[in-house]
C-alpha atoms as a PDB file:
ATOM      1  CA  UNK A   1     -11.836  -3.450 -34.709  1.00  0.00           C
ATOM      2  CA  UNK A   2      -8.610  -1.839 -33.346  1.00  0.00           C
ATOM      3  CA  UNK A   3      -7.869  -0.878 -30.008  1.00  0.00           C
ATOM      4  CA  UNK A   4      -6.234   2.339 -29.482  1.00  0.00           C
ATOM      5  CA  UNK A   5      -4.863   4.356 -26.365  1.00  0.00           C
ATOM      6  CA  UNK A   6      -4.067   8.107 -25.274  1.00  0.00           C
ATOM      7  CA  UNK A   7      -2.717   9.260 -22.480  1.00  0.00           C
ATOM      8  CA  UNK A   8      -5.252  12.289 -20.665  1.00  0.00           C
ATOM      9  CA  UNK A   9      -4.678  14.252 -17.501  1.00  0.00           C
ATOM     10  CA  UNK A  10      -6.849  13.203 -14.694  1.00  0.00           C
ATOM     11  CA  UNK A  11      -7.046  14.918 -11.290  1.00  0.00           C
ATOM     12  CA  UNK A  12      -6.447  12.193  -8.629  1.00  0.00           C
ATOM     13  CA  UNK A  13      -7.171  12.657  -4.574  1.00  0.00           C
ATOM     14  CA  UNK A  14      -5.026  11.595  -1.619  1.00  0.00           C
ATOM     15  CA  UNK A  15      -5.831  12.471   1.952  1.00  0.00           C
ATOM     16  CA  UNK A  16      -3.311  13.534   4.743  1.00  0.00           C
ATOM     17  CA  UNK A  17      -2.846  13.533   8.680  1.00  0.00           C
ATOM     18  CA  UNK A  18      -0.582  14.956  10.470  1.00  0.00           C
ATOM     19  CA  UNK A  19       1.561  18.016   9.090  1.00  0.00           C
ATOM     20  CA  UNK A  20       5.311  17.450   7.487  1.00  0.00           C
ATOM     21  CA  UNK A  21       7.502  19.992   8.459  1.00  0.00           C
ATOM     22  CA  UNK A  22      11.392  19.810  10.363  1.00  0.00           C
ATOM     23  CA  UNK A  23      10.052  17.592  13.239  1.00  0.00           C
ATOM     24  CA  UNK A  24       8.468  14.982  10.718  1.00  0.00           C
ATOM     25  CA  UNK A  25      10.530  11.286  11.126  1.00  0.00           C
ATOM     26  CA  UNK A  26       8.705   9.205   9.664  1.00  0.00           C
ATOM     27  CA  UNK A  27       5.857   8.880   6.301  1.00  0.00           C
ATOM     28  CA  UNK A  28       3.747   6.585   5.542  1.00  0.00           C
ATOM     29  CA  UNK A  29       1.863   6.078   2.449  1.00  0.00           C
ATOM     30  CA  UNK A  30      -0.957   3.683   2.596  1.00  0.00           C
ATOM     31  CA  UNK A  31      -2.827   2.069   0.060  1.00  0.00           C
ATOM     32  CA  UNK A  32      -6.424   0.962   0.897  1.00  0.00           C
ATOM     33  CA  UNK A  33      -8.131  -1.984  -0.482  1.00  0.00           C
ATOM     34  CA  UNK A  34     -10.878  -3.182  -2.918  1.00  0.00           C
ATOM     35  CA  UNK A  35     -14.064  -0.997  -2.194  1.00  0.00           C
ATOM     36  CA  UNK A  36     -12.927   1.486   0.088  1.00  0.00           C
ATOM     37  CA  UNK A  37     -12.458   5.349  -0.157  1.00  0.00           C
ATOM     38  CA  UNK A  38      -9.421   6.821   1.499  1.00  0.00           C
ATOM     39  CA  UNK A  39     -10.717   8.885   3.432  1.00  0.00           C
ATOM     40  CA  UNK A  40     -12.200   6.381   5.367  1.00  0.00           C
ATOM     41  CA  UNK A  41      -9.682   4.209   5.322  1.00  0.00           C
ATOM     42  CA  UNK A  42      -7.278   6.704   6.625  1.00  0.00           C
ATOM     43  CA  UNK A  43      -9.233   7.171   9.714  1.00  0.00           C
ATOM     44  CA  UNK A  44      -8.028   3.307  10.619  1.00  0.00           C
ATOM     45  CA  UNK A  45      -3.985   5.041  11.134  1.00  0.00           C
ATOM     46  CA  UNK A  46      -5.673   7.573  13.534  1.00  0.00           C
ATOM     47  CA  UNK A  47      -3.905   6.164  16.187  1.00  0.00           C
ATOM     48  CA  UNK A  48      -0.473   6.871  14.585  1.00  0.00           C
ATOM     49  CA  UNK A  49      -1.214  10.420  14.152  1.00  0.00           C
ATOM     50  CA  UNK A  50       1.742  12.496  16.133  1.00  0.00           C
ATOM     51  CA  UNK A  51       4.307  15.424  15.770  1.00  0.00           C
ATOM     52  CA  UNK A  52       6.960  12.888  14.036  1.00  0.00           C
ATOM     53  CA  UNK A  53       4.773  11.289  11.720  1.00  0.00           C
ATOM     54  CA  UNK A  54       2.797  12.498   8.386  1.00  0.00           C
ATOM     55  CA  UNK A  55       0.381  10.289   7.212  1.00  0.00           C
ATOM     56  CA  UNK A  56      -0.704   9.846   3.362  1.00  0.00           C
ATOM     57  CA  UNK A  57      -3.728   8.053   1.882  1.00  0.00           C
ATOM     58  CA  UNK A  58      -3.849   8.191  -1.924  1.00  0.00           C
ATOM     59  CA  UNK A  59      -6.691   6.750  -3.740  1.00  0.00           C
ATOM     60  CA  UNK A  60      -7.164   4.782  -6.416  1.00  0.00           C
ATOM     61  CA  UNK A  61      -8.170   6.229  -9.838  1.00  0.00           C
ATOM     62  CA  UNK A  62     -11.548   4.140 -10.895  1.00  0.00           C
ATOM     63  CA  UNK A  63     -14.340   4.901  -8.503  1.00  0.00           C
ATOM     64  CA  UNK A  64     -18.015   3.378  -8.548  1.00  0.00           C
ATOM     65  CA  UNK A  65     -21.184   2.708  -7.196  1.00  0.00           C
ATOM     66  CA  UNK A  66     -20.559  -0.626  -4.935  1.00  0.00           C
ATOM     67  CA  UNK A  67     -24.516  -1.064  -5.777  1.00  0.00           C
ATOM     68  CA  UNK A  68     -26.443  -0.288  -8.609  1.00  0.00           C
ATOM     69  CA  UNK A  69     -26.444   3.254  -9.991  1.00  0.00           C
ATOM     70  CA  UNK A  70     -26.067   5.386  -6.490  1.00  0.00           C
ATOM     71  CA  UNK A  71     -25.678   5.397  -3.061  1.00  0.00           C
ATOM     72  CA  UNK A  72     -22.504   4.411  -1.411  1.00  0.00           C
ATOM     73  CA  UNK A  73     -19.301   5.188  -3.577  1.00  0.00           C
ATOM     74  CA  UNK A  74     -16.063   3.208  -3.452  1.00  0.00           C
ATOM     75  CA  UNK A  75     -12.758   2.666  -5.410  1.00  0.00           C
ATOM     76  CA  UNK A  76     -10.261   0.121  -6.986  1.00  0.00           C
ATOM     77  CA  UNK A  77      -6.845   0.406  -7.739  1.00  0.00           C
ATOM     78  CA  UNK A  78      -7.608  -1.925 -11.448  1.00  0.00           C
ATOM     79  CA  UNK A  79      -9.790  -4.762 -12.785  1.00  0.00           C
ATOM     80  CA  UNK A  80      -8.499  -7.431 -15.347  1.00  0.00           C
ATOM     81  CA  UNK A  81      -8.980  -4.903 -18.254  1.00  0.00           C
ATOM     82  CA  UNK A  82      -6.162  -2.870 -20.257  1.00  0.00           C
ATOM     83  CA  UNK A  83      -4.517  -3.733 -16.504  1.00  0.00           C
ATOM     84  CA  UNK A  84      -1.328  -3.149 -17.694  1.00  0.00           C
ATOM     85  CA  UNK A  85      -2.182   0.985 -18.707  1.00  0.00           C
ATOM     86  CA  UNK A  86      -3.863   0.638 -15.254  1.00  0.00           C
ATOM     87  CA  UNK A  87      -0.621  -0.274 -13.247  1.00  0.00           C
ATOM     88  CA  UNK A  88       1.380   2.091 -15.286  1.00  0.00           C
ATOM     89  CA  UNK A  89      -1.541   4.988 -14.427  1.00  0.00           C
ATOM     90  CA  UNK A  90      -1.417   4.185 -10.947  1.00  0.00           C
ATOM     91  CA  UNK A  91       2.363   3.559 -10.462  1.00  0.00           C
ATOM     92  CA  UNK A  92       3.037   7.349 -12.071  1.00  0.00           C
ATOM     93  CA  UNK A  93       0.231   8.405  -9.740  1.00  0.00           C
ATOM     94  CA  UNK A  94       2.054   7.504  -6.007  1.00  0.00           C
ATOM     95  CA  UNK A  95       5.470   9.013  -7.752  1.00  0.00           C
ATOM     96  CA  UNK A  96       3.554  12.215  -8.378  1.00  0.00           C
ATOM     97  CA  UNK A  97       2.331  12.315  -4.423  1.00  0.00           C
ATOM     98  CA  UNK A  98       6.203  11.405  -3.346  1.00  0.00           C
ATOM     99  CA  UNK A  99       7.263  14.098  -5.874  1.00  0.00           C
ATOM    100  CA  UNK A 100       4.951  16.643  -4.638  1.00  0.00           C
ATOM    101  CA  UNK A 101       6.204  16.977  -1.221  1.00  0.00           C
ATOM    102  CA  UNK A 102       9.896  16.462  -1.717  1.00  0.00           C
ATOM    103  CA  UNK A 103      10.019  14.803   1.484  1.00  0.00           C
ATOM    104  CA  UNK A 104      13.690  15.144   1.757  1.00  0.00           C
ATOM    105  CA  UNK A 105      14.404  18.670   1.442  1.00  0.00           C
ATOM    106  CA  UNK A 106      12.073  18.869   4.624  1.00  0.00           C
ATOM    107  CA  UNK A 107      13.902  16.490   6.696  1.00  0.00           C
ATOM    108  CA  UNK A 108      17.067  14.631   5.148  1.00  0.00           C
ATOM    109  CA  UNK A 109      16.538  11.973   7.589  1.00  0.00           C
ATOM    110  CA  UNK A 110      12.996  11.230   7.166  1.00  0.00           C
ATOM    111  CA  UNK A 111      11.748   7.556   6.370  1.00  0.00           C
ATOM    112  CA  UNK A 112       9.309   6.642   4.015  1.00  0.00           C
ATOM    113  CA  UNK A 113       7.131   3.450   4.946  1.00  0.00           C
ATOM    114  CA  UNK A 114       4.698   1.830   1.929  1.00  0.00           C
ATOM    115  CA  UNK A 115       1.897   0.008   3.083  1.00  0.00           C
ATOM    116  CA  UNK A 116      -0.579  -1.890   1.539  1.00  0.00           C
ATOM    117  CA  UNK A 117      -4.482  -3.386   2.451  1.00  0.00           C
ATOM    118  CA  UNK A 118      -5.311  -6.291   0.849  1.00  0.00           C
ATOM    119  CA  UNK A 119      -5.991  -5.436  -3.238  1.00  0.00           C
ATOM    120  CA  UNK A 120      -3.495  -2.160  -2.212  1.00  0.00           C
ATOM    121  CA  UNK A 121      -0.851  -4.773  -0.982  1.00  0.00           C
ATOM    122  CA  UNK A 122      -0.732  -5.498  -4.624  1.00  0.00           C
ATOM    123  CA  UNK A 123      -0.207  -1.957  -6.401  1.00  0.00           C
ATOM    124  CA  UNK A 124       2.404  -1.242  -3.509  1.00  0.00           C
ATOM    125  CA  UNK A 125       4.306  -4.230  -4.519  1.00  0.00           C
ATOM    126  CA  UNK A 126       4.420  -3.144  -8.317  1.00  0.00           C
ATOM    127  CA  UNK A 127       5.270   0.463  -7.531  1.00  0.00           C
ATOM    128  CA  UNK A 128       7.897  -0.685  -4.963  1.00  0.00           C
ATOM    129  CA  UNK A 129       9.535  -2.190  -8.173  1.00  0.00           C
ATOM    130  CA  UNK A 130       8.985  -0.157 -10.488  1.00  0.00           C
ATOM    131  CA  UNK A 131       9.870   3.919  -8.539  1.00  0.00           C
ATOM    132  CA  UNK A 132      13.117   5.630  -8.352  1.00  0.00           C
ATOM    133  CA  UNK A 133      12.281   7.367  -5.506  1.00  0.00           C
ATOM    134  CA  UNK A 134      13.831   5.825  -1.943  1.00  0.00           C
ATOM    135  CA  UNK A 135      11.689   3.467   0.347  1.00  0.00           C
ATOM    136  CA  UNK A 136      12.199   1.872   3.997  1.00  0.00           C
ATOM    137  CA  UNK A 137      10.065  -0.290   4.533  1.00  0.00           C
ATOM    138  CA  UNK A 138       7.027  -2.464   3.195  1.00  0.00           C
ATOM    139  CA  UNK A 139       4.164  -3.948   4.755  1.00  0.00           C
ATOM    140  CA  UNK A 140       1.378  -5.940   3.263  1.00  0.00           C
ATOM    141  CA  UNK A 141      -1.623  -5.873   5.097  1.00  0.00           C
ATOM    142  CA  UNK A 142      -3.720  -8.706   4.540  1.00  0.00           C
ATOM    143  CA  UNK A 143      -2.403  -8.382   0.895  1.00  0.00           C
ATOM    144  CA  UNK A 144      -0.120 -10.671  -0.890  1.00  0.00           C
ATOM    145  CA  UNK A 145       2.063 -10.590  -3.885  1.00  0.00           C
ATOM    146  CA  UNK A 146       0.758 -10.347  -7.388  1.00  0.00           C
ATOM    147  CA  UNK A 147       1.298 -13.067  -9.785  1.00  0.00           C
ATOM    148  CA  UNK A 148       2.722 -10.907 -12.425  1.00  0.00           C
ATOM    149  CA  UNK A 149       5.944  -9.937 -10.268  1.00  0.00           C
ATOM    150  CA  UNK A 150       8.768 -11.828 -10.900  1.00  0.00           C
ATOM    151  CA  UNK A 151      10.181 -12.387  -7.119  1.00  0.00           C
ATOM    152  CA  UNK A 152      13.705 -14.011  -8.029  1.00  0.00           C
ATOM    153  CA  UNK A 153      14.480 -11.240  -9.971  1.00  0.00           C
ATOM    154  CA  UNK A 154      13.367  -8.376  -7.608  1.00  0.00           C
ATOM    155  CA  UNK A 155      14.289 -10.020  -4.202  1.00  0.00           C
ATOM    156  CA  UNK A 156      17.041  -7.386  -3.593  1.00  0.00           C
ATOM    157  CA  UNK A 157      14.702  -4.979  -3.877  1.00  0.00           C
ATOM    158  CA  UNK A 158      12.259  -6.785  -1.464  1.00  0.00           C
ATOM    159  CA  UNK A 159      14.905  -7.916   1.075  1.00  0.00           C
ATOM    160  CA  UNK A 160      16.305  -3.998   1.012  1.00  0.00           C
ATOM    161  CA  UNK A 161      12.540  -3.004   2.531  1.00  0.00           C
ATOM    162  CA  UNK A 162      12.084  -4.507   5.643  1.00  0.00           C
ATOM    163  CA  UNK A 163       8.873  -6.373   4.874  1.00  0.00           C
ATOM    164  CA  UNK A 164       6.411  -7.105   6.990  1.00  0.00           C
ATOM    165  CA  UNK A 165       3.124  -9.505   6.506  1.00  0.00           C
ATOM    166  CA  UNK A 166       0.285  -8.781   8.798  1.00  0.00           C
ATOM    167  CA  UNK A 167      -2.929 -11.024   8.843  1.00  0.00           C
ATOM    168  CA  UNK A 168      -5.804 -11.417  11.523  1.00  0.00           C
ATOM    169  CA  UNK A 169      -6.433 -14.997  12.316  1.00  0.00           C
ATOM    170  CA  UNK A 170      -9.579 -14.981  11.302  1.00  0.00           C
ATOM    171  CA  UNK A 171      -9.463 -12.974   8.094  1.00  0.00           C
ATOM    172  CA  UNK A 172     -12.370 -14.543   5.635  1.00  0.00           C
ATOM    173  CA  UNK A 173     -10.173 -14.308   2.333  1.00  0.00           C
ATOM    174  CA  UNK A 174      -7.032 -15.430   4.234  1.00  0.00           C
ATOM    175  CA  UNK A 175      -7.341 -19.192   5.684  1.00  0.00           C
ATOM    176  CA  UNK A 176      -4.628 -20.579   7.533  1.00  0.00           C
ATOM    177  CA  UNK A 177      -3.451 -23.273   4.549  1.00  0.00           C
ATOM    178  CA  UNK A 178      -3.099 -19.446   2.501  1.00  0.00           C
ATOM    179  CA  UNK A 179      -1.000 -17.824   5.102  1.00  0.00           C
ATOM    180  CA  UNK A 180       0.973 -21.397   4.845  1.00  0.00           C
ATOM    181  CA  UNK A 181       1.324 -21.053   1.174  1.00  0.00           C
ATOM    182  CA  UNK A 182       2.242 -17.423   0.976  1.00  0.00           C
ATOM    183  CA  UNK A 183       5.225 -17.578   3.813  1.00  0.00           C
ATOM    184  CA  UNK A 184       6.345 -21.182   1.804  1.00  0.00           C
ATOM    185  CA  UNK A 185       6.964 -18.584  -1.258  1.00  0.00           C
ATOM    186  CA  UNK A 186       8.651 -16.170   0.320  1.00  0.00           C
ATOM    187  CA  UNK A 187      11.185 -18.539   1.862  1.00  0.00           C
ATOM    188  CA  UNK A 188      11.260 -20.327  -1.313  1.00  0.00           C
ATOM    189  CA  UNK A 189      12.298 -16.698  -3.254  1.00  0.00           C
ATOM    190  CA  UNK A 190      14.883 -16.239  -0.435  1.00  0.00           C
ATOM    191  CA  UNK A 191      12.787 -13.332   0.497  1.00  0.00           C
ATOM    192  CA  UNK A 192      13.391 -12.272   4.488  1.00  0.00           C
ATOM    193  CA  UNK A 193      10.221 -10.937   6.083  1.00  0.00           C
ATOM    194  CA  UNK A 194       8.437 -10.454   9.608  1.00  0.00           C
ATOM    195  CA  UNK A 195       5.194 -12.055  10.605  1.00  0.00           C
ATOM    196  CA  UNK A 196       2.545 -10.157  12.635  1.00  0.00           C
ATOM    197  CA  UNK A 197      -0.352 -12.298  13.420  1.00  0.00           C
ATOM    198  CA  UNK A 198      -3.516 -10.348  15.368  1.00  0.00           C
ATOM    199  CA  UNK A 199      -6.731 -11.154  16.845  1.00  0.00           C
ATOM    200  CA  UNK A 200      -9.034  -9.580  14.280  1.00  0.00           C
ATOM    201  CA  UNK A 201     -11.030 -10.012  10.652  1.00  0.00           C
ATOM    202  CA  UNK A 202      -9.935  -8.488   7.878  1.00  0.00           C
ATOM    203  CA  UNK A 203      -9.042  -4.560   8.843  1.00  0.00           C
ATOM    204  CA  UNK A 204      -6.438  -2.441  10.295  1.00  0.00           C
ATOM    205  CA  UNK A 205      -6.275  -2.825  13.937  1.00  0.00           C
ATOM    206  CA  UNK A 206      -4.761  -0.223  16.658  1.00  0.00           C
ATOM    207  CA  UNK A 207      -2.819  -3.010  18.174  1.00  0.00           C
ATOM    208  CA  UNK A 208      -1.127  -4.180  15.537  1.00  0.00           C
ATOM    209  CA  UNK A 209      -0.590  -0.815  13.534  1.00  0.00           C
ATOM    210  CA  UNK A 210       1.258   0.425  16.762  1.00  0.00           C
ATOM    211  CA  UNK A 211       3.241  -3.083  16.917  1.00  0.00           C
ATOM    212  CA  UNK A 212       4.209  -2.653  13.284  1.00  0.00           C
ATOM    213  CA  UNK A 213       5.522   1.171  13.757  1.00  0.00           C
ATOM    214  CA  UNK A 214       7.331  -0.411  16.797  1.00  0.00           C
ATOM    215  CA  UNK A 215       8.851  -3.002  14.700  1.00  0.00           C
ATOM    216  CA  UNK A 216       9.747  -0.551  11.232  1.00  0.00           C
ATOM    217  CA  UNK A 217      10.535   2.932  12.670  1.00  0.00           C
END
């Protein structure tokens, strides 16, 4: 048996709030997690929604039945398999969506903020390393770095991005000895980063978000 590959068009979705025009400051593009549609999960940055900011959600390319064969449908940014076409896939997807609105040529000044939810922490951390285009800032949202990033080697790139961890204390897939572990790495790459801790589970809070914007814009 061989295993073979071709590369096919496929229509992707993002969703938007907010309108980008002259008075636009600052984007974000968010990343949701495992299981989530972005619609939905865009309605967690409602609170951010002004004249200065434009708001992006893309969504991941593999979507599903969370149970059985119907009912309510969800999406994932990759699974262990071909992963490696997957990352490329999904990497080319969020420089199409920077591509398409030229953010620049609106507003020379304009920032561009990457953030990531939990399994989305980890596609914004490959694309981060992996784009041409220009970024200000990352934050990983209850998200962490994936194993198959080499952190020595892109530290500059990290350290260039203001990043920012954000974790509720009592997130079920993020104990406190994980948090530990995770800021001993990052101090152990030589990585500089901000810690926002928050009274919550494992979500995007109004509290926080606005604390974060606060501490990147």
């Amino acid at each position: 048996m061989k295993e073979h590959h071709i590369e096919t068009p496929k229509t992707a979705r993002f969703f938007t709030l907010g309108e980008l025009n002259s008075n636009t400051k600052h984007v974000w593009i968010v990343c949701h997690g495992y299981a989530q549609l972005a619609n939905h999960f865009l309605n967690w940055f409602s609170s951010l929604e002004d004249a200065e900011r434009f708001i992006i959600a893309p969504e991941a390319l593999h979507r599903f039945y969370w149970k059985g064969f119907d009912g309510k449908v969800v999406a994932s940014w990759m699974t262990k398999e071909d992963r490696l076409n997957d990352i490329k896939d999904y990497t080319t997807f969020l420089d199409n969506v920077y591509r398409h609105y030229s953010f620049h040529s609106v507003n020379p000044l304009i920032k561009v903020h990457v953030l990531g939810f939990s399994q989305g922490g980890a596609t914004v951390c490959r694309w981060v390393t992996r784009t041409a285009f220009k970024l200000d800032s990352l934050s990983l949202w209850a998200g962490a770095f994936p194993e198959d990033i080499d952190y020595f080697e892109k530290r500059d790139i990290f350290n260039r991005l203001n990043l920012h961890i954000i974790i509720g204390d009592d997130d079920p897939f993020y104990s406190e000895e994980r948090v530990e572990k995770q800021m001993n790495l990052l101090h152990d790459k030589a990585i500089r980063y901000t810690l926002i801790r928050f009274e919550g589970k494992h979500k995007v809070l109004p509290e926080p978000l606005l604390r974060l914007a606060q501490s990147i814009e």
